[in-house]
Structures are given as C-alpha cells and as structure tokens.
Protein backbone atom coordinates (compact mmCIF):
# COMPACT_ATOMS: atom_id res chain seq x y z
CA UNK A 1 23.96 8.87 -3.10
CA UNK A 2 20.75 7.41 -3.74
CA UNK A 3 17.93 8.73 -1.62
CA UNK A 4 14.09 7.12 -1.80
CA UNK A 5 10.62 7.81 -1.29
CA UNK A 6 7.99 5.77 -0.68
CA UNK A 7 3.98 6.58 -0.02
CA UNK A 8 2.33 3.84 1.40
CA UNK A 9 4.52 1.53 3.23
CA UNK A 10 2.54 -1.87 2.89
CA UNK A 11 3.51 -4.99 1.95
CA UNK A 12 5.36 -4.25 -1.57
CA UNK A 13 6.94 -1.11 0.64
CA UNK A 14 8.13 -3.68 3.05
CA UNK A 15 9.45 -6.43 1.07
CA UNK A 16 11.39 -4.09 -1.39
CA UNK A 17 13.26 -2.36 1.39
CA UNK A 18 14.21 -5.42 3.38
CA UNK A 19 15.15 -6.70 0.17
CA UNK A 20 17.33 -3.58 -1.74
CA UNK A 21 17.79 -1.27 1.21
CA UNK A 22 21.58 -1.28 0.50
CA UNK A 23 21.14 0.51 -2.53
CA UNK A 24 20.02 3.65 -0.86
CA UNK A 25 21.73 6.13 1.66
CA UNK A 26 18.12 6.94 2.89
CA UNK A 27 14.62 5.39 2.71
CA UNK A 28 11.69 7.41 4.24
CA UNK A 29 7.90 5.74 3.99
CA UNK A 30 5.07 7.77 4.77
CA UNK A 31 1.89 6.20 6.09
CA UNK A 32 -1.76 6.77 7.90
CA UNK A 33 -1.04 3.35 9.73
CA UNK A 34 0.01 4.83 13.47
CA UNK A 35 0.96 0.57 14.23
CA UNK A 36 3.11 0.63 11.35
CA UNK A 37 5.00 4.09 12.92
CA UNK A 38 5.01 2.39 16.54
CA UNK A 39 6.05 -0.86 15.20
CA UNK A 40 8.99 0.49 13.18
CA UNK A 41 11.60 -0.62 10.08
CA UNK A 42 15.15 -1.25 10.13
CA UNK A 43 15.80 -0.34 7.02
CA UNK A 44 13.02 2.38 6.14
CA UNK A 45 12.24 5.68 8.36
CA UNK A 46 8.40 6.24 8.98
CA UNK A 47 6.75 8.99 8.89
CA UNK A 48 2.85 10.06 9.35
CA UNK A 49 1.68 11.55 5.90
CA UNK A 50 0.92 14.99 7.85
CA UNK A 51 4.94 15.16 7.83
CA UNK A 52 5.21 14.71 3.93
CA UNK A 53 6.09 18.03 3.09
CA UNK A 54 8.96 18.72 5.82
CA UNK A 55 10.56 15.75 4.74
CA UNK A 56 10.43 16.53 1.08
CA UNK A 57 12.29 19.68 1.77
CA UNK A 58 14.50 18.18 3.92
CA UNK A 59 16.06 15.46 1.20
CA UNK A 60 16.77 15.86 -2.34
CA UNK A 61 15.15 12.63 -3.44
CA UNK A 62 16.32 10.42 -6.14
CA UNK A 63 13.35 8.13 -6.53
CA UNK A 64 9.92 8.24 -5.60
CA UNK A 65 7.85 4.98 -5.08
CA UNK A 66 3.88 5.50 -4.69
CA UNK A 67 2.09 2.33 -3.76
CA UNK A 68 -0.72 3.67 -1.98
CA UNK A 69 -4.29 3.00 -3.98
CA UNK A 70 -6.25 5.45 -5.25
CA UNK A 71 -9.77 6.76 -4.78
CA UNK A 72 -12.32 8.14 -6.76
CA UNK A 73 -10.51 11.10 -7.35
CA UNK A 74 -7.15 9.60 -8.29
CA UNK A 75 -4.13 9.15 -6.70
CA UNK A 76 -3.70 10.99 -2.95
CA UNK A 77 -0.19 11.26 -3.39
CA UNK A 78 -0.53 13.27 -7.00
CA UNK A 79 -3.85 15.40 -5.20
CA UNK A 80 -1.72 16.31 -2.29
CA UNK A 81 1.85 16.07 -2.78
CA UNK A 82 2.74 16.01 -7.10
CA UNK A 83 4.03 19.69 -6.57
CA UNK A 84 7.10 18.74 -4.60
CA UNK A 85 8.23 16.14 -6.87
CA UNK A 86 9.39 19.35 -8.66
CA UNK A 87 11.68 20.75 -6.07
CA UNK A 88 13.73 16.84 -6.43
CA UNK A 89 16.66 18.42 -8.45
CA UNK A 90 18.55 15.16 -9.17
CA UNK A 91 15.16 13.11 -9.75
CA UNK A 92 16.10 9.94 -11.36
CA UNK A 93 13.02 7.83 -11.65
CA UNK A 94 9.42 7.71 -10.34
CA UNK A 95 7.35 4.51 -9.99
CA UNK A 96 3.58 4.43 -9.78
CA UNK A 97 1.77 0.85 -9.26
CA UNK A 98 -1.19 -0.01 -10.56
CA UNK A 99 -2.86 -3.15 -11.50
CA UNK A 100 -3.79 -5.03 -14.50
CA UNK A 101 -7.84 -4.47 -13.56
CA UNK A 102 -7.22 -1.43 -15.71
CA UNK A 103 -7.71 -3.64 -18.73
CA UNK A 104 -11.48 -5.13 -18.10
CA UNK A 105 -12.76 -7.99 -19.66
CA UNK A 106 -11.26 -9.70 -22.70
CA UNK A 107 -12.67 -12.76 -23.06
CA UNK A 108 -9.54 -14.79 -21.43
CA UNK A 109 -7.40 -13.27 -24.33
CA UNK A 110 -3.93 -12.49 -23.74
CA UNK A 111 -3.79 -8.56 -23.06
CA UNK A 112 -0.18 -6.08 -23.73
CA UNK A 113 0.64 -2.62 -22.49
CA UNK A 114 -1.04 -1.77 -25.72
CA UNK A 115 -4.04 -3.47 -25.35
CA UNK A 116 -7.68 -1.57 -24.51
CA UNK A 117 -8.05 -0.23 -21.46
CA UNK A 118 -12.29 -0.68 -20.06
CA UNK A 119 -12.25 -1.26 -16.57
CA UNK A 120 -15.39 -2.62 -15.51
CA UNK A 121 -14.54 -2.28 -11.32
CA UNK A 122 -14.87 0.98 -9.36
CA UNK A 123 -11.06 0.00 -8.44
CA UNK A 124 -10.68 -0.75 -12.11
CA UNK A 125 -11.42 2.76 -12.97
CA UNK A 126 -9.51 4.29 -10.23
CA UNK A 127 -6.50 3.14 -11.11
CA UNK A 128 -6.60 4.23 -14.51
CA UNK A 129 -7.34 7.36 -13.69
CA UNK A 130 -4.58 7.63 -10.97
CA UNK A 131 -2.33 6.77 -13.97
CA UNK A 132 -3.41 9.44 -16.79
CA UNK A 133 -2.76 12.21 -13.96
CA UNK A 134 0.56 11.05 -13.55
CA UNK A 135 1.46 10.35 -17.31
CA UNK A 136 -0.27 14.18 -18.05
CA UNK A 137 1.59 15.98 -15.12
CA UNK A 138 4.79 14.53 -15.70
CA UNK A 139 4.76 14.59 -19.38
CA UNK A 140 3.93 18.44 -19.21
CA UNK A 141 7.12 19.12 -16.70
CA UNK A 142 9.57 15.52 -18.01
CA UNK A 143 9.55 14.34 -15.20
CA UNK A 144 10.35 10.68 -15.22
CA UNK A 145 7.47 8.30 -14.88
CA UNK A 146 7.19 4.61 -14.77
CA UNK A 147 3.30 3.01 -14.49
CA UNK A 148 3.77 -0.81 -13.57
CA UNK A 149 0.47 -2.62 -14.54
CA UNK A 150 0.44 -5.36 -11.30
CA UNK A 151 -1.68 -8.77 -11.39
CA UNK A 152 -2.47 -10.32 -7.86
CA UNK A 153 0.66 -10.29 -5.47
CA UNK A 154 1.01 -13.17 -3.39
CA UNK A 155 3.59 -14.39 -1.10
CA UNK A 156 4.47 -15.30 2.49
CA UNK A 157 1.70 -13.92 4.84
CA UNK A 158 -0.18 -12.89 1.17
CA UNK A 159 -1.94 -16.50 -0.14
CA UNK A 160 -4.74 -19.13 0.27
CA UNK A 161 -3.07 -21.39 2.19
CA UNK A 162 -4.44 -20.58 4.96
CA UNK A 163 -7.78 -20.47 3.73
CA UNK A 164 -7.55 -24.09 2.86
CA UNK A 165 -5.95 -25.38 5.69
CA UNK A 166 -8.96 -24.02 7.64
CA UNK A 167 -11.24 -25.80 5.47
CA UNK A 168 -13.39 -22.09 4.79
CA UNK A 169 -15.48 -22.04 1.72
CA UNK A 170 -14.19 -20.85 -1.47
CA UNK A 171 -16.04 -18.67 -3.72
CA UNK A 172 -16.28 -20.86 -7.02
CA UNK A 173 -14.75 -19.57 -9.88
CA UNK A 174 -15.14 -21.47 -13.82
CA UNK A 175 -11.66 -23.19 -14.40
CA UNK A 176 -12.40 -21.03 -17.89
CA UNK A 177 -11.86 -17.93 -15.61
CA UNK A 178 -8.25 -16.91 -15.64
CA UNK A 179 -6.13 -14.67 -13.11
CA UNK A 180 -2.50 -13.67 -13.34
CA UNK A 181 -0.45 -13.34 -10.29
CA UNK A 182 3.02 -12.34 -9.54
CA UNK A 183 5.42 -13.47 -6.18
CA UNK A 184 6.41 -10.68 -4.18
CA UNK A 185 9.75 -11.35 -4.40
CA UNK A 186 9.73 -11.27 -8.08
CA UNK A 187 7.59 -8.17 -8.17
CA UNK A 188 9.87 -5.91 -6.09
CA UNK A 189 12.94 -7.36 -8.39
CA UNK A 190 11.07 -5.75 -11.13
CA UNK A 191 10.96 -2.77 -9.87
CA UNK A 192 14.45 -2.66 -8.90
CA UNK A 193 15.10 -3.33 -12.17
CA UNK A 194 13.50 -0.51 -13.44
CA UNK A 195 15.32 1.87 -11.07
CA UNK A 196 19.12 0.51 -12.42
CA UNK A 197 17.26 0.97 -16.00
CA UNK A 198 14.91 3.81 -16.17
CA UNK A 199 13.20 4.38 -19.35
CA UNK A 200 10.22 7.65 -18.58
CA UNK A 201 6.88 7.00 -19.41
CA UNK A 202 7.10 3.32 -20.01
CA UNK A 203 4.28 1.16 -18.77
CA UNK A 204 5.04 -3.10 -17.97
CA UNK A 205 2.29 -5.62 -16.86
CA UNK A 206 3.75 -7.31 -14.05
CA UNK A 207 2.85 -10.96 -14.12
CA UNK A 208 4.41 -14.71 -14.25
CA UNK A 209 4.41 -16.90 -17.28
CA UNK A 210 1.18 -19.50 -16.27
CA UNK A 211 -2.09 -17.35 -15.95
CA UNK A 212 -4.63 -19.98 -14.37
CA UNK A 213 -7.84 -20.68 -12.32
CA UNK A 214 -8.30 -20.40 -8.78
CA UNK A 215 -8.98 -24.37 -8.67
CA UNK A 216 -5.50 -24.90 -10.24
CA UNK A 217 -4.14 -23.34 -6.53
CA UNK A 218 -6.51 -24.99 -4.43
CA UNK A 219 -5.77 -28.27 -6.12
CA UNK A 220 -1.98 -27.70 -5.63
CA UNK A 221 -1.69 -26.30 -2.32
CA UNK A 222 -4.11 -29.50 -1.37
CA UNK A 223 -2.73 -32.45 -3.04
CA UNK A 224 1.41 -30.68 -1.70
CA UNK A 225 -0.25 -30.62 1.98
CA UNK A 226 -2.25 -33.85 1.70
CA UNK A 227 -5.56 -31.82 2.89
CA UNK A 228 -8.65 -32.24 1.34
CA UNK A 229 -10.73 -29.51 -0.75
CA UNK A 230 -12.53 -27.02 0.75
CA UNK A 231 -16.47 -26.54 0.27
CA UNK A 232 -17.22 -24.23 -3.19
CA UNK A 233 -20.12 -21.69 -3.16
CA UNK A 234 -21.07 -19.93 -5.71
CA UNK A 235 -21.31 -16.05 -5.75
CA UNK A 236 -21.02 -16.12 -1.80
CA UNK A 237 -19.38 -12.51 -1.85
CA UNK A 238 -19.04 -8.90 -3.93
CA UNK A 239 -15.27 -9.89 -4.54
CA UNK A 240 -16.39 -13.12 -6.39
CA UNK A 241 -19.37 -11.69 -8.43
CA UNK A 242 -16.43 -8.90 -9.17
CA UNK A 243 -14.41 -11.66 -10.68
CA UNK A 244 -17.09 -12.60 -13.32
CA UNK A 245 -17.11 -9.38 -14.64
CA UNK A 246 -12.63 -9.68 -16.00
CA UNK A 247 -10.94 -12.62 -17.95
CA UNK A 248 -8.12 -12.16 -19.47
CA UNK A 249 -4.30 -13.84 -19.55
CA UNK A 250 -1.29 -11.42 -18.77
CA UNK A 251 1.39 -10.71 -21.16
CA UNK A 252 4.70 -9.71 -19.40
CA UNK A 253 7.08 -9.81 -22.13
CA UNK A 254 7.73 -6.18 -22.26
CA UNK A 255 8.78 -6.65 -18.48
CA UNK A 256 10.75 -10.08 -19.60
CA UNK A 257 12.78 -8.40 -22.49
CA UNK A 258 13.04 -4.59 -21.51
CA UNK A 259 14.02 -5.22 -18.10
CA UNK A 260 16.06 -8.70 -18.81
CA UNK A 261 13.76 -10.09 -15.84
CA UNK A 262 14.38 -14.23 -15.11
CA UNK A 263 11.24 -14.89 -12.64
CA UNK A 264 12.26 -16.67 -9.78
CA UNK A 265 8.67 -18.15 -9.31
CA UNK A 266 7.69 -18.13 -13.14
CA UNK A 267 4.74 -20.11 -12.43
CA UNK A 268 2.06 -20.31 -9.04
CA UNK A 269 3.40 -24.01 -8.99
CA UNK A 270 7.20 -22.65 -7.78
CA UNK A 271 5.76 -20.14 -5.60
CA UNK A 272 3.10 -21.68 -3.66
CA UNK A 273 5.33 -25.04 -3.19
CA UNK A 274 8.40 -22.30 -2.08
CA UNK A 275 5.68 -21.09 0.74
CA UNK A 276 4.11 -24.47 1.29
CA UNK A 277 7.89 -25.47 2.15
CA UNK A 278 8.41 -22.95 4.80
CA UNK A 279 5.31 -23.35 6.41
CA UNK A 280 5.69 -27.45 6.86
C-alpha cells in the first residue's frame, strides 16, 4: 500500500489530503505550527518536525511531498532530512513545489520549463536554489524527483474577495502587468496526477490558461457582487514594488499534455465566480 509524506502541512497539504486521502494507507504531515498539531486532520497524522526522523524509520514511504518554502540556504527539508529519503526502499515518487518567481522578468512573454531562469526576488532565488539541491542529490543517488514550477494559488479562504468587500486599498498594478494563478483544487489534481504518472526529474509550470492583471479580478469579483471598486495606491507596500520587478505569461502545456490535465477552473473567471457562489 501506498504510504505518504508530507513537510509542511499548509494549505496545498490540506486540500490534497481531504481531497485524495483514499489513495493512501497512511498520511503523516510534519509541521512547526503547534495549532495545526492541537487542531488536528482526519485524514493526515501530525507530527512536530523534531519527530521527523522516528517517523521516517518507522514507515517505508512511498511518496514524499515537500511544500514547505525555503530560506536562504535552500530547502529545510533537503538541509535536515534528504538522508532518509534513502532508507524509503519502495520510493515511488518525490514532489518538490516551487513557484514560477524562479523565472524573473520577461517582458510579459510567455515563459516554458525551458525558458531562463533570473530571479530577481530574494524568494525568487530561494526557490531556485531549493530546486538544484534536489535535482543534484537525487540525480547522484536516482532517486525520483518531480520540481512543480507553481503561479499564485488561490481558492476558498486564499483570494481578494475579501479585500474588496472591505473596500481596503489595492496596491495598483499596470493592466500591462501580468500574473498567472492556479485554483487549489486544480493544483493538487496536478499533483495527483503526477503521482499515478511519475516521470523523475521532470519539471511542469503549474498555471491556468488566461494569465491577466490584478484589475481584471477586481473588476470581476466587483461587477459578480455588485460592489463598487476599491481605492488604488500606488507602490503602498514591498509586495507591490516586488511585483514591478516580474512580467511574464505562464505556459502550462507540458502540465496540459504530459499529465492529460482538463482544468476545472481554466480561467480566474470560473474560479473566482465558483467562490463568489459559495460565499453569496
């Protein structure tokens, strides 16, 4: 039986194990959130990261989910933990998520998995670092690797809506400025898919078909709720000035063909209306 692993049990943790529980015989999540332990899953145990180790030795884990972020130094998981990974004698697949901030600024040009990769954040840089030490240290011992490239997750409890509804100020953003985004229930489908399909060392930008402004969003979730627009500053915060510095569209046909994905929310227009429907 399937057995899996997860490090960092936030909200992609969450959502893919209420979601695909059923495929496993166990799911253990480590985290440093002591209200995430207290609170509990039903379908995940929960461990403190301290018990990491134990628990590897314990299980003979088929798949290994990290979805922690990195630091400076890389990933925590691969600085602390990458040895036991090579105890797992039926290891069948290992899934590391980064983001599409790897890729930098390209002008609002489509980017690929083979496209250059210049972050120009701190975060940017982290992450591509976290995944070169897991593409060197499991090429060196094949072991199976999968890097998904991830563009802004969004989803119930993860959106703007709220935002708006409060009438708070948005930080302006050019409608020439484009972001990619992906629903969470699409994302975790992904990597799902991935899991029933492995193919080792393959890397997929995980995004929907429509990359667009943040004024498209606001001007949907507000004309579908009948609210008006909230006030626009401009350069109010370090997150917005970040978001001068990266343009670029997503590509996620690898992830389309490869994977024989069919997005539920292929656009922000099916996804936001989906939430805007629950919350009304």
């Amino acid at each position: 039986m399937k057995k899996l692993f997860i490090y960092g049990f936030g909200y992609t943790a969450k959502n893919f194990v209420e979601q695909f529980y059923g495929d496993f015989s166990k799911i253990i999540s480590s985290t440093r959130n002591k209200e995430i332990i207290k609170n509990g899953s039903n379908f995940s145990d929960l461990i403190n990261n301290s018990n990491i180790t134990k628990y590897f030795l314990d299980n003979d884990f088929t798949h290994v989910l990290i979805t922690a972020p990195p630091n400076n130094d890389g990933d925590p998981f691969y600085l602390n933990f990458k040895k036991l990974i090579t105890k797992l004698k039926k290891i069948q697949w290992i899934g590391y998520l980064s983001a599409t901030n790897v890729y930098g600024h390209h002008e609002g040009r489509y980017v690929d998995e083979t496209s250059a990769t210049l972050p120009l954040t701190q975060k940017g840089k982290n992450r591509l670092l976290a995944e070169n030490q897991w593409l060197t240290y499991c090429k060196d011992l094949k072991l199976p690797i999968h890097i998904f490239r991830i563009a802004g997750i969004y989803g119930p409890d993860r959106n703007i809506i709220k935002k708006i509804q409060e009438q708070k100020t948005i930080d302006k953003v050019p409608t020439s400025q484009y972001f990619s985004r992906i629903y969470i229930d699409d994302l975790v489908n992904v990597l799902r898919s991935s899991m029933l399909k492995p193919n080792p060392f393959s890397i997929y930008n995980i995004a929907d078909d429509l990359p667009s402004s943040l004024n498209d969003i606001i001007e949907l979730v507000c004309h579908e709720m009948k609210i008006s627009k909230p006030d626009e500053i401009i350069n109010r915060t370090k997150a917005a000035k970040n978001s001068f510095l990266e343009n670029k569209k997503v590509d996620n046909s690898l992830m389309k063909n490869e994977l024989e994905i069919e997005l539920k929310y292929a656009t922000y227009s099916e996804g936001y209306k989906k939430i805007i429907e629950s919350i009304l």
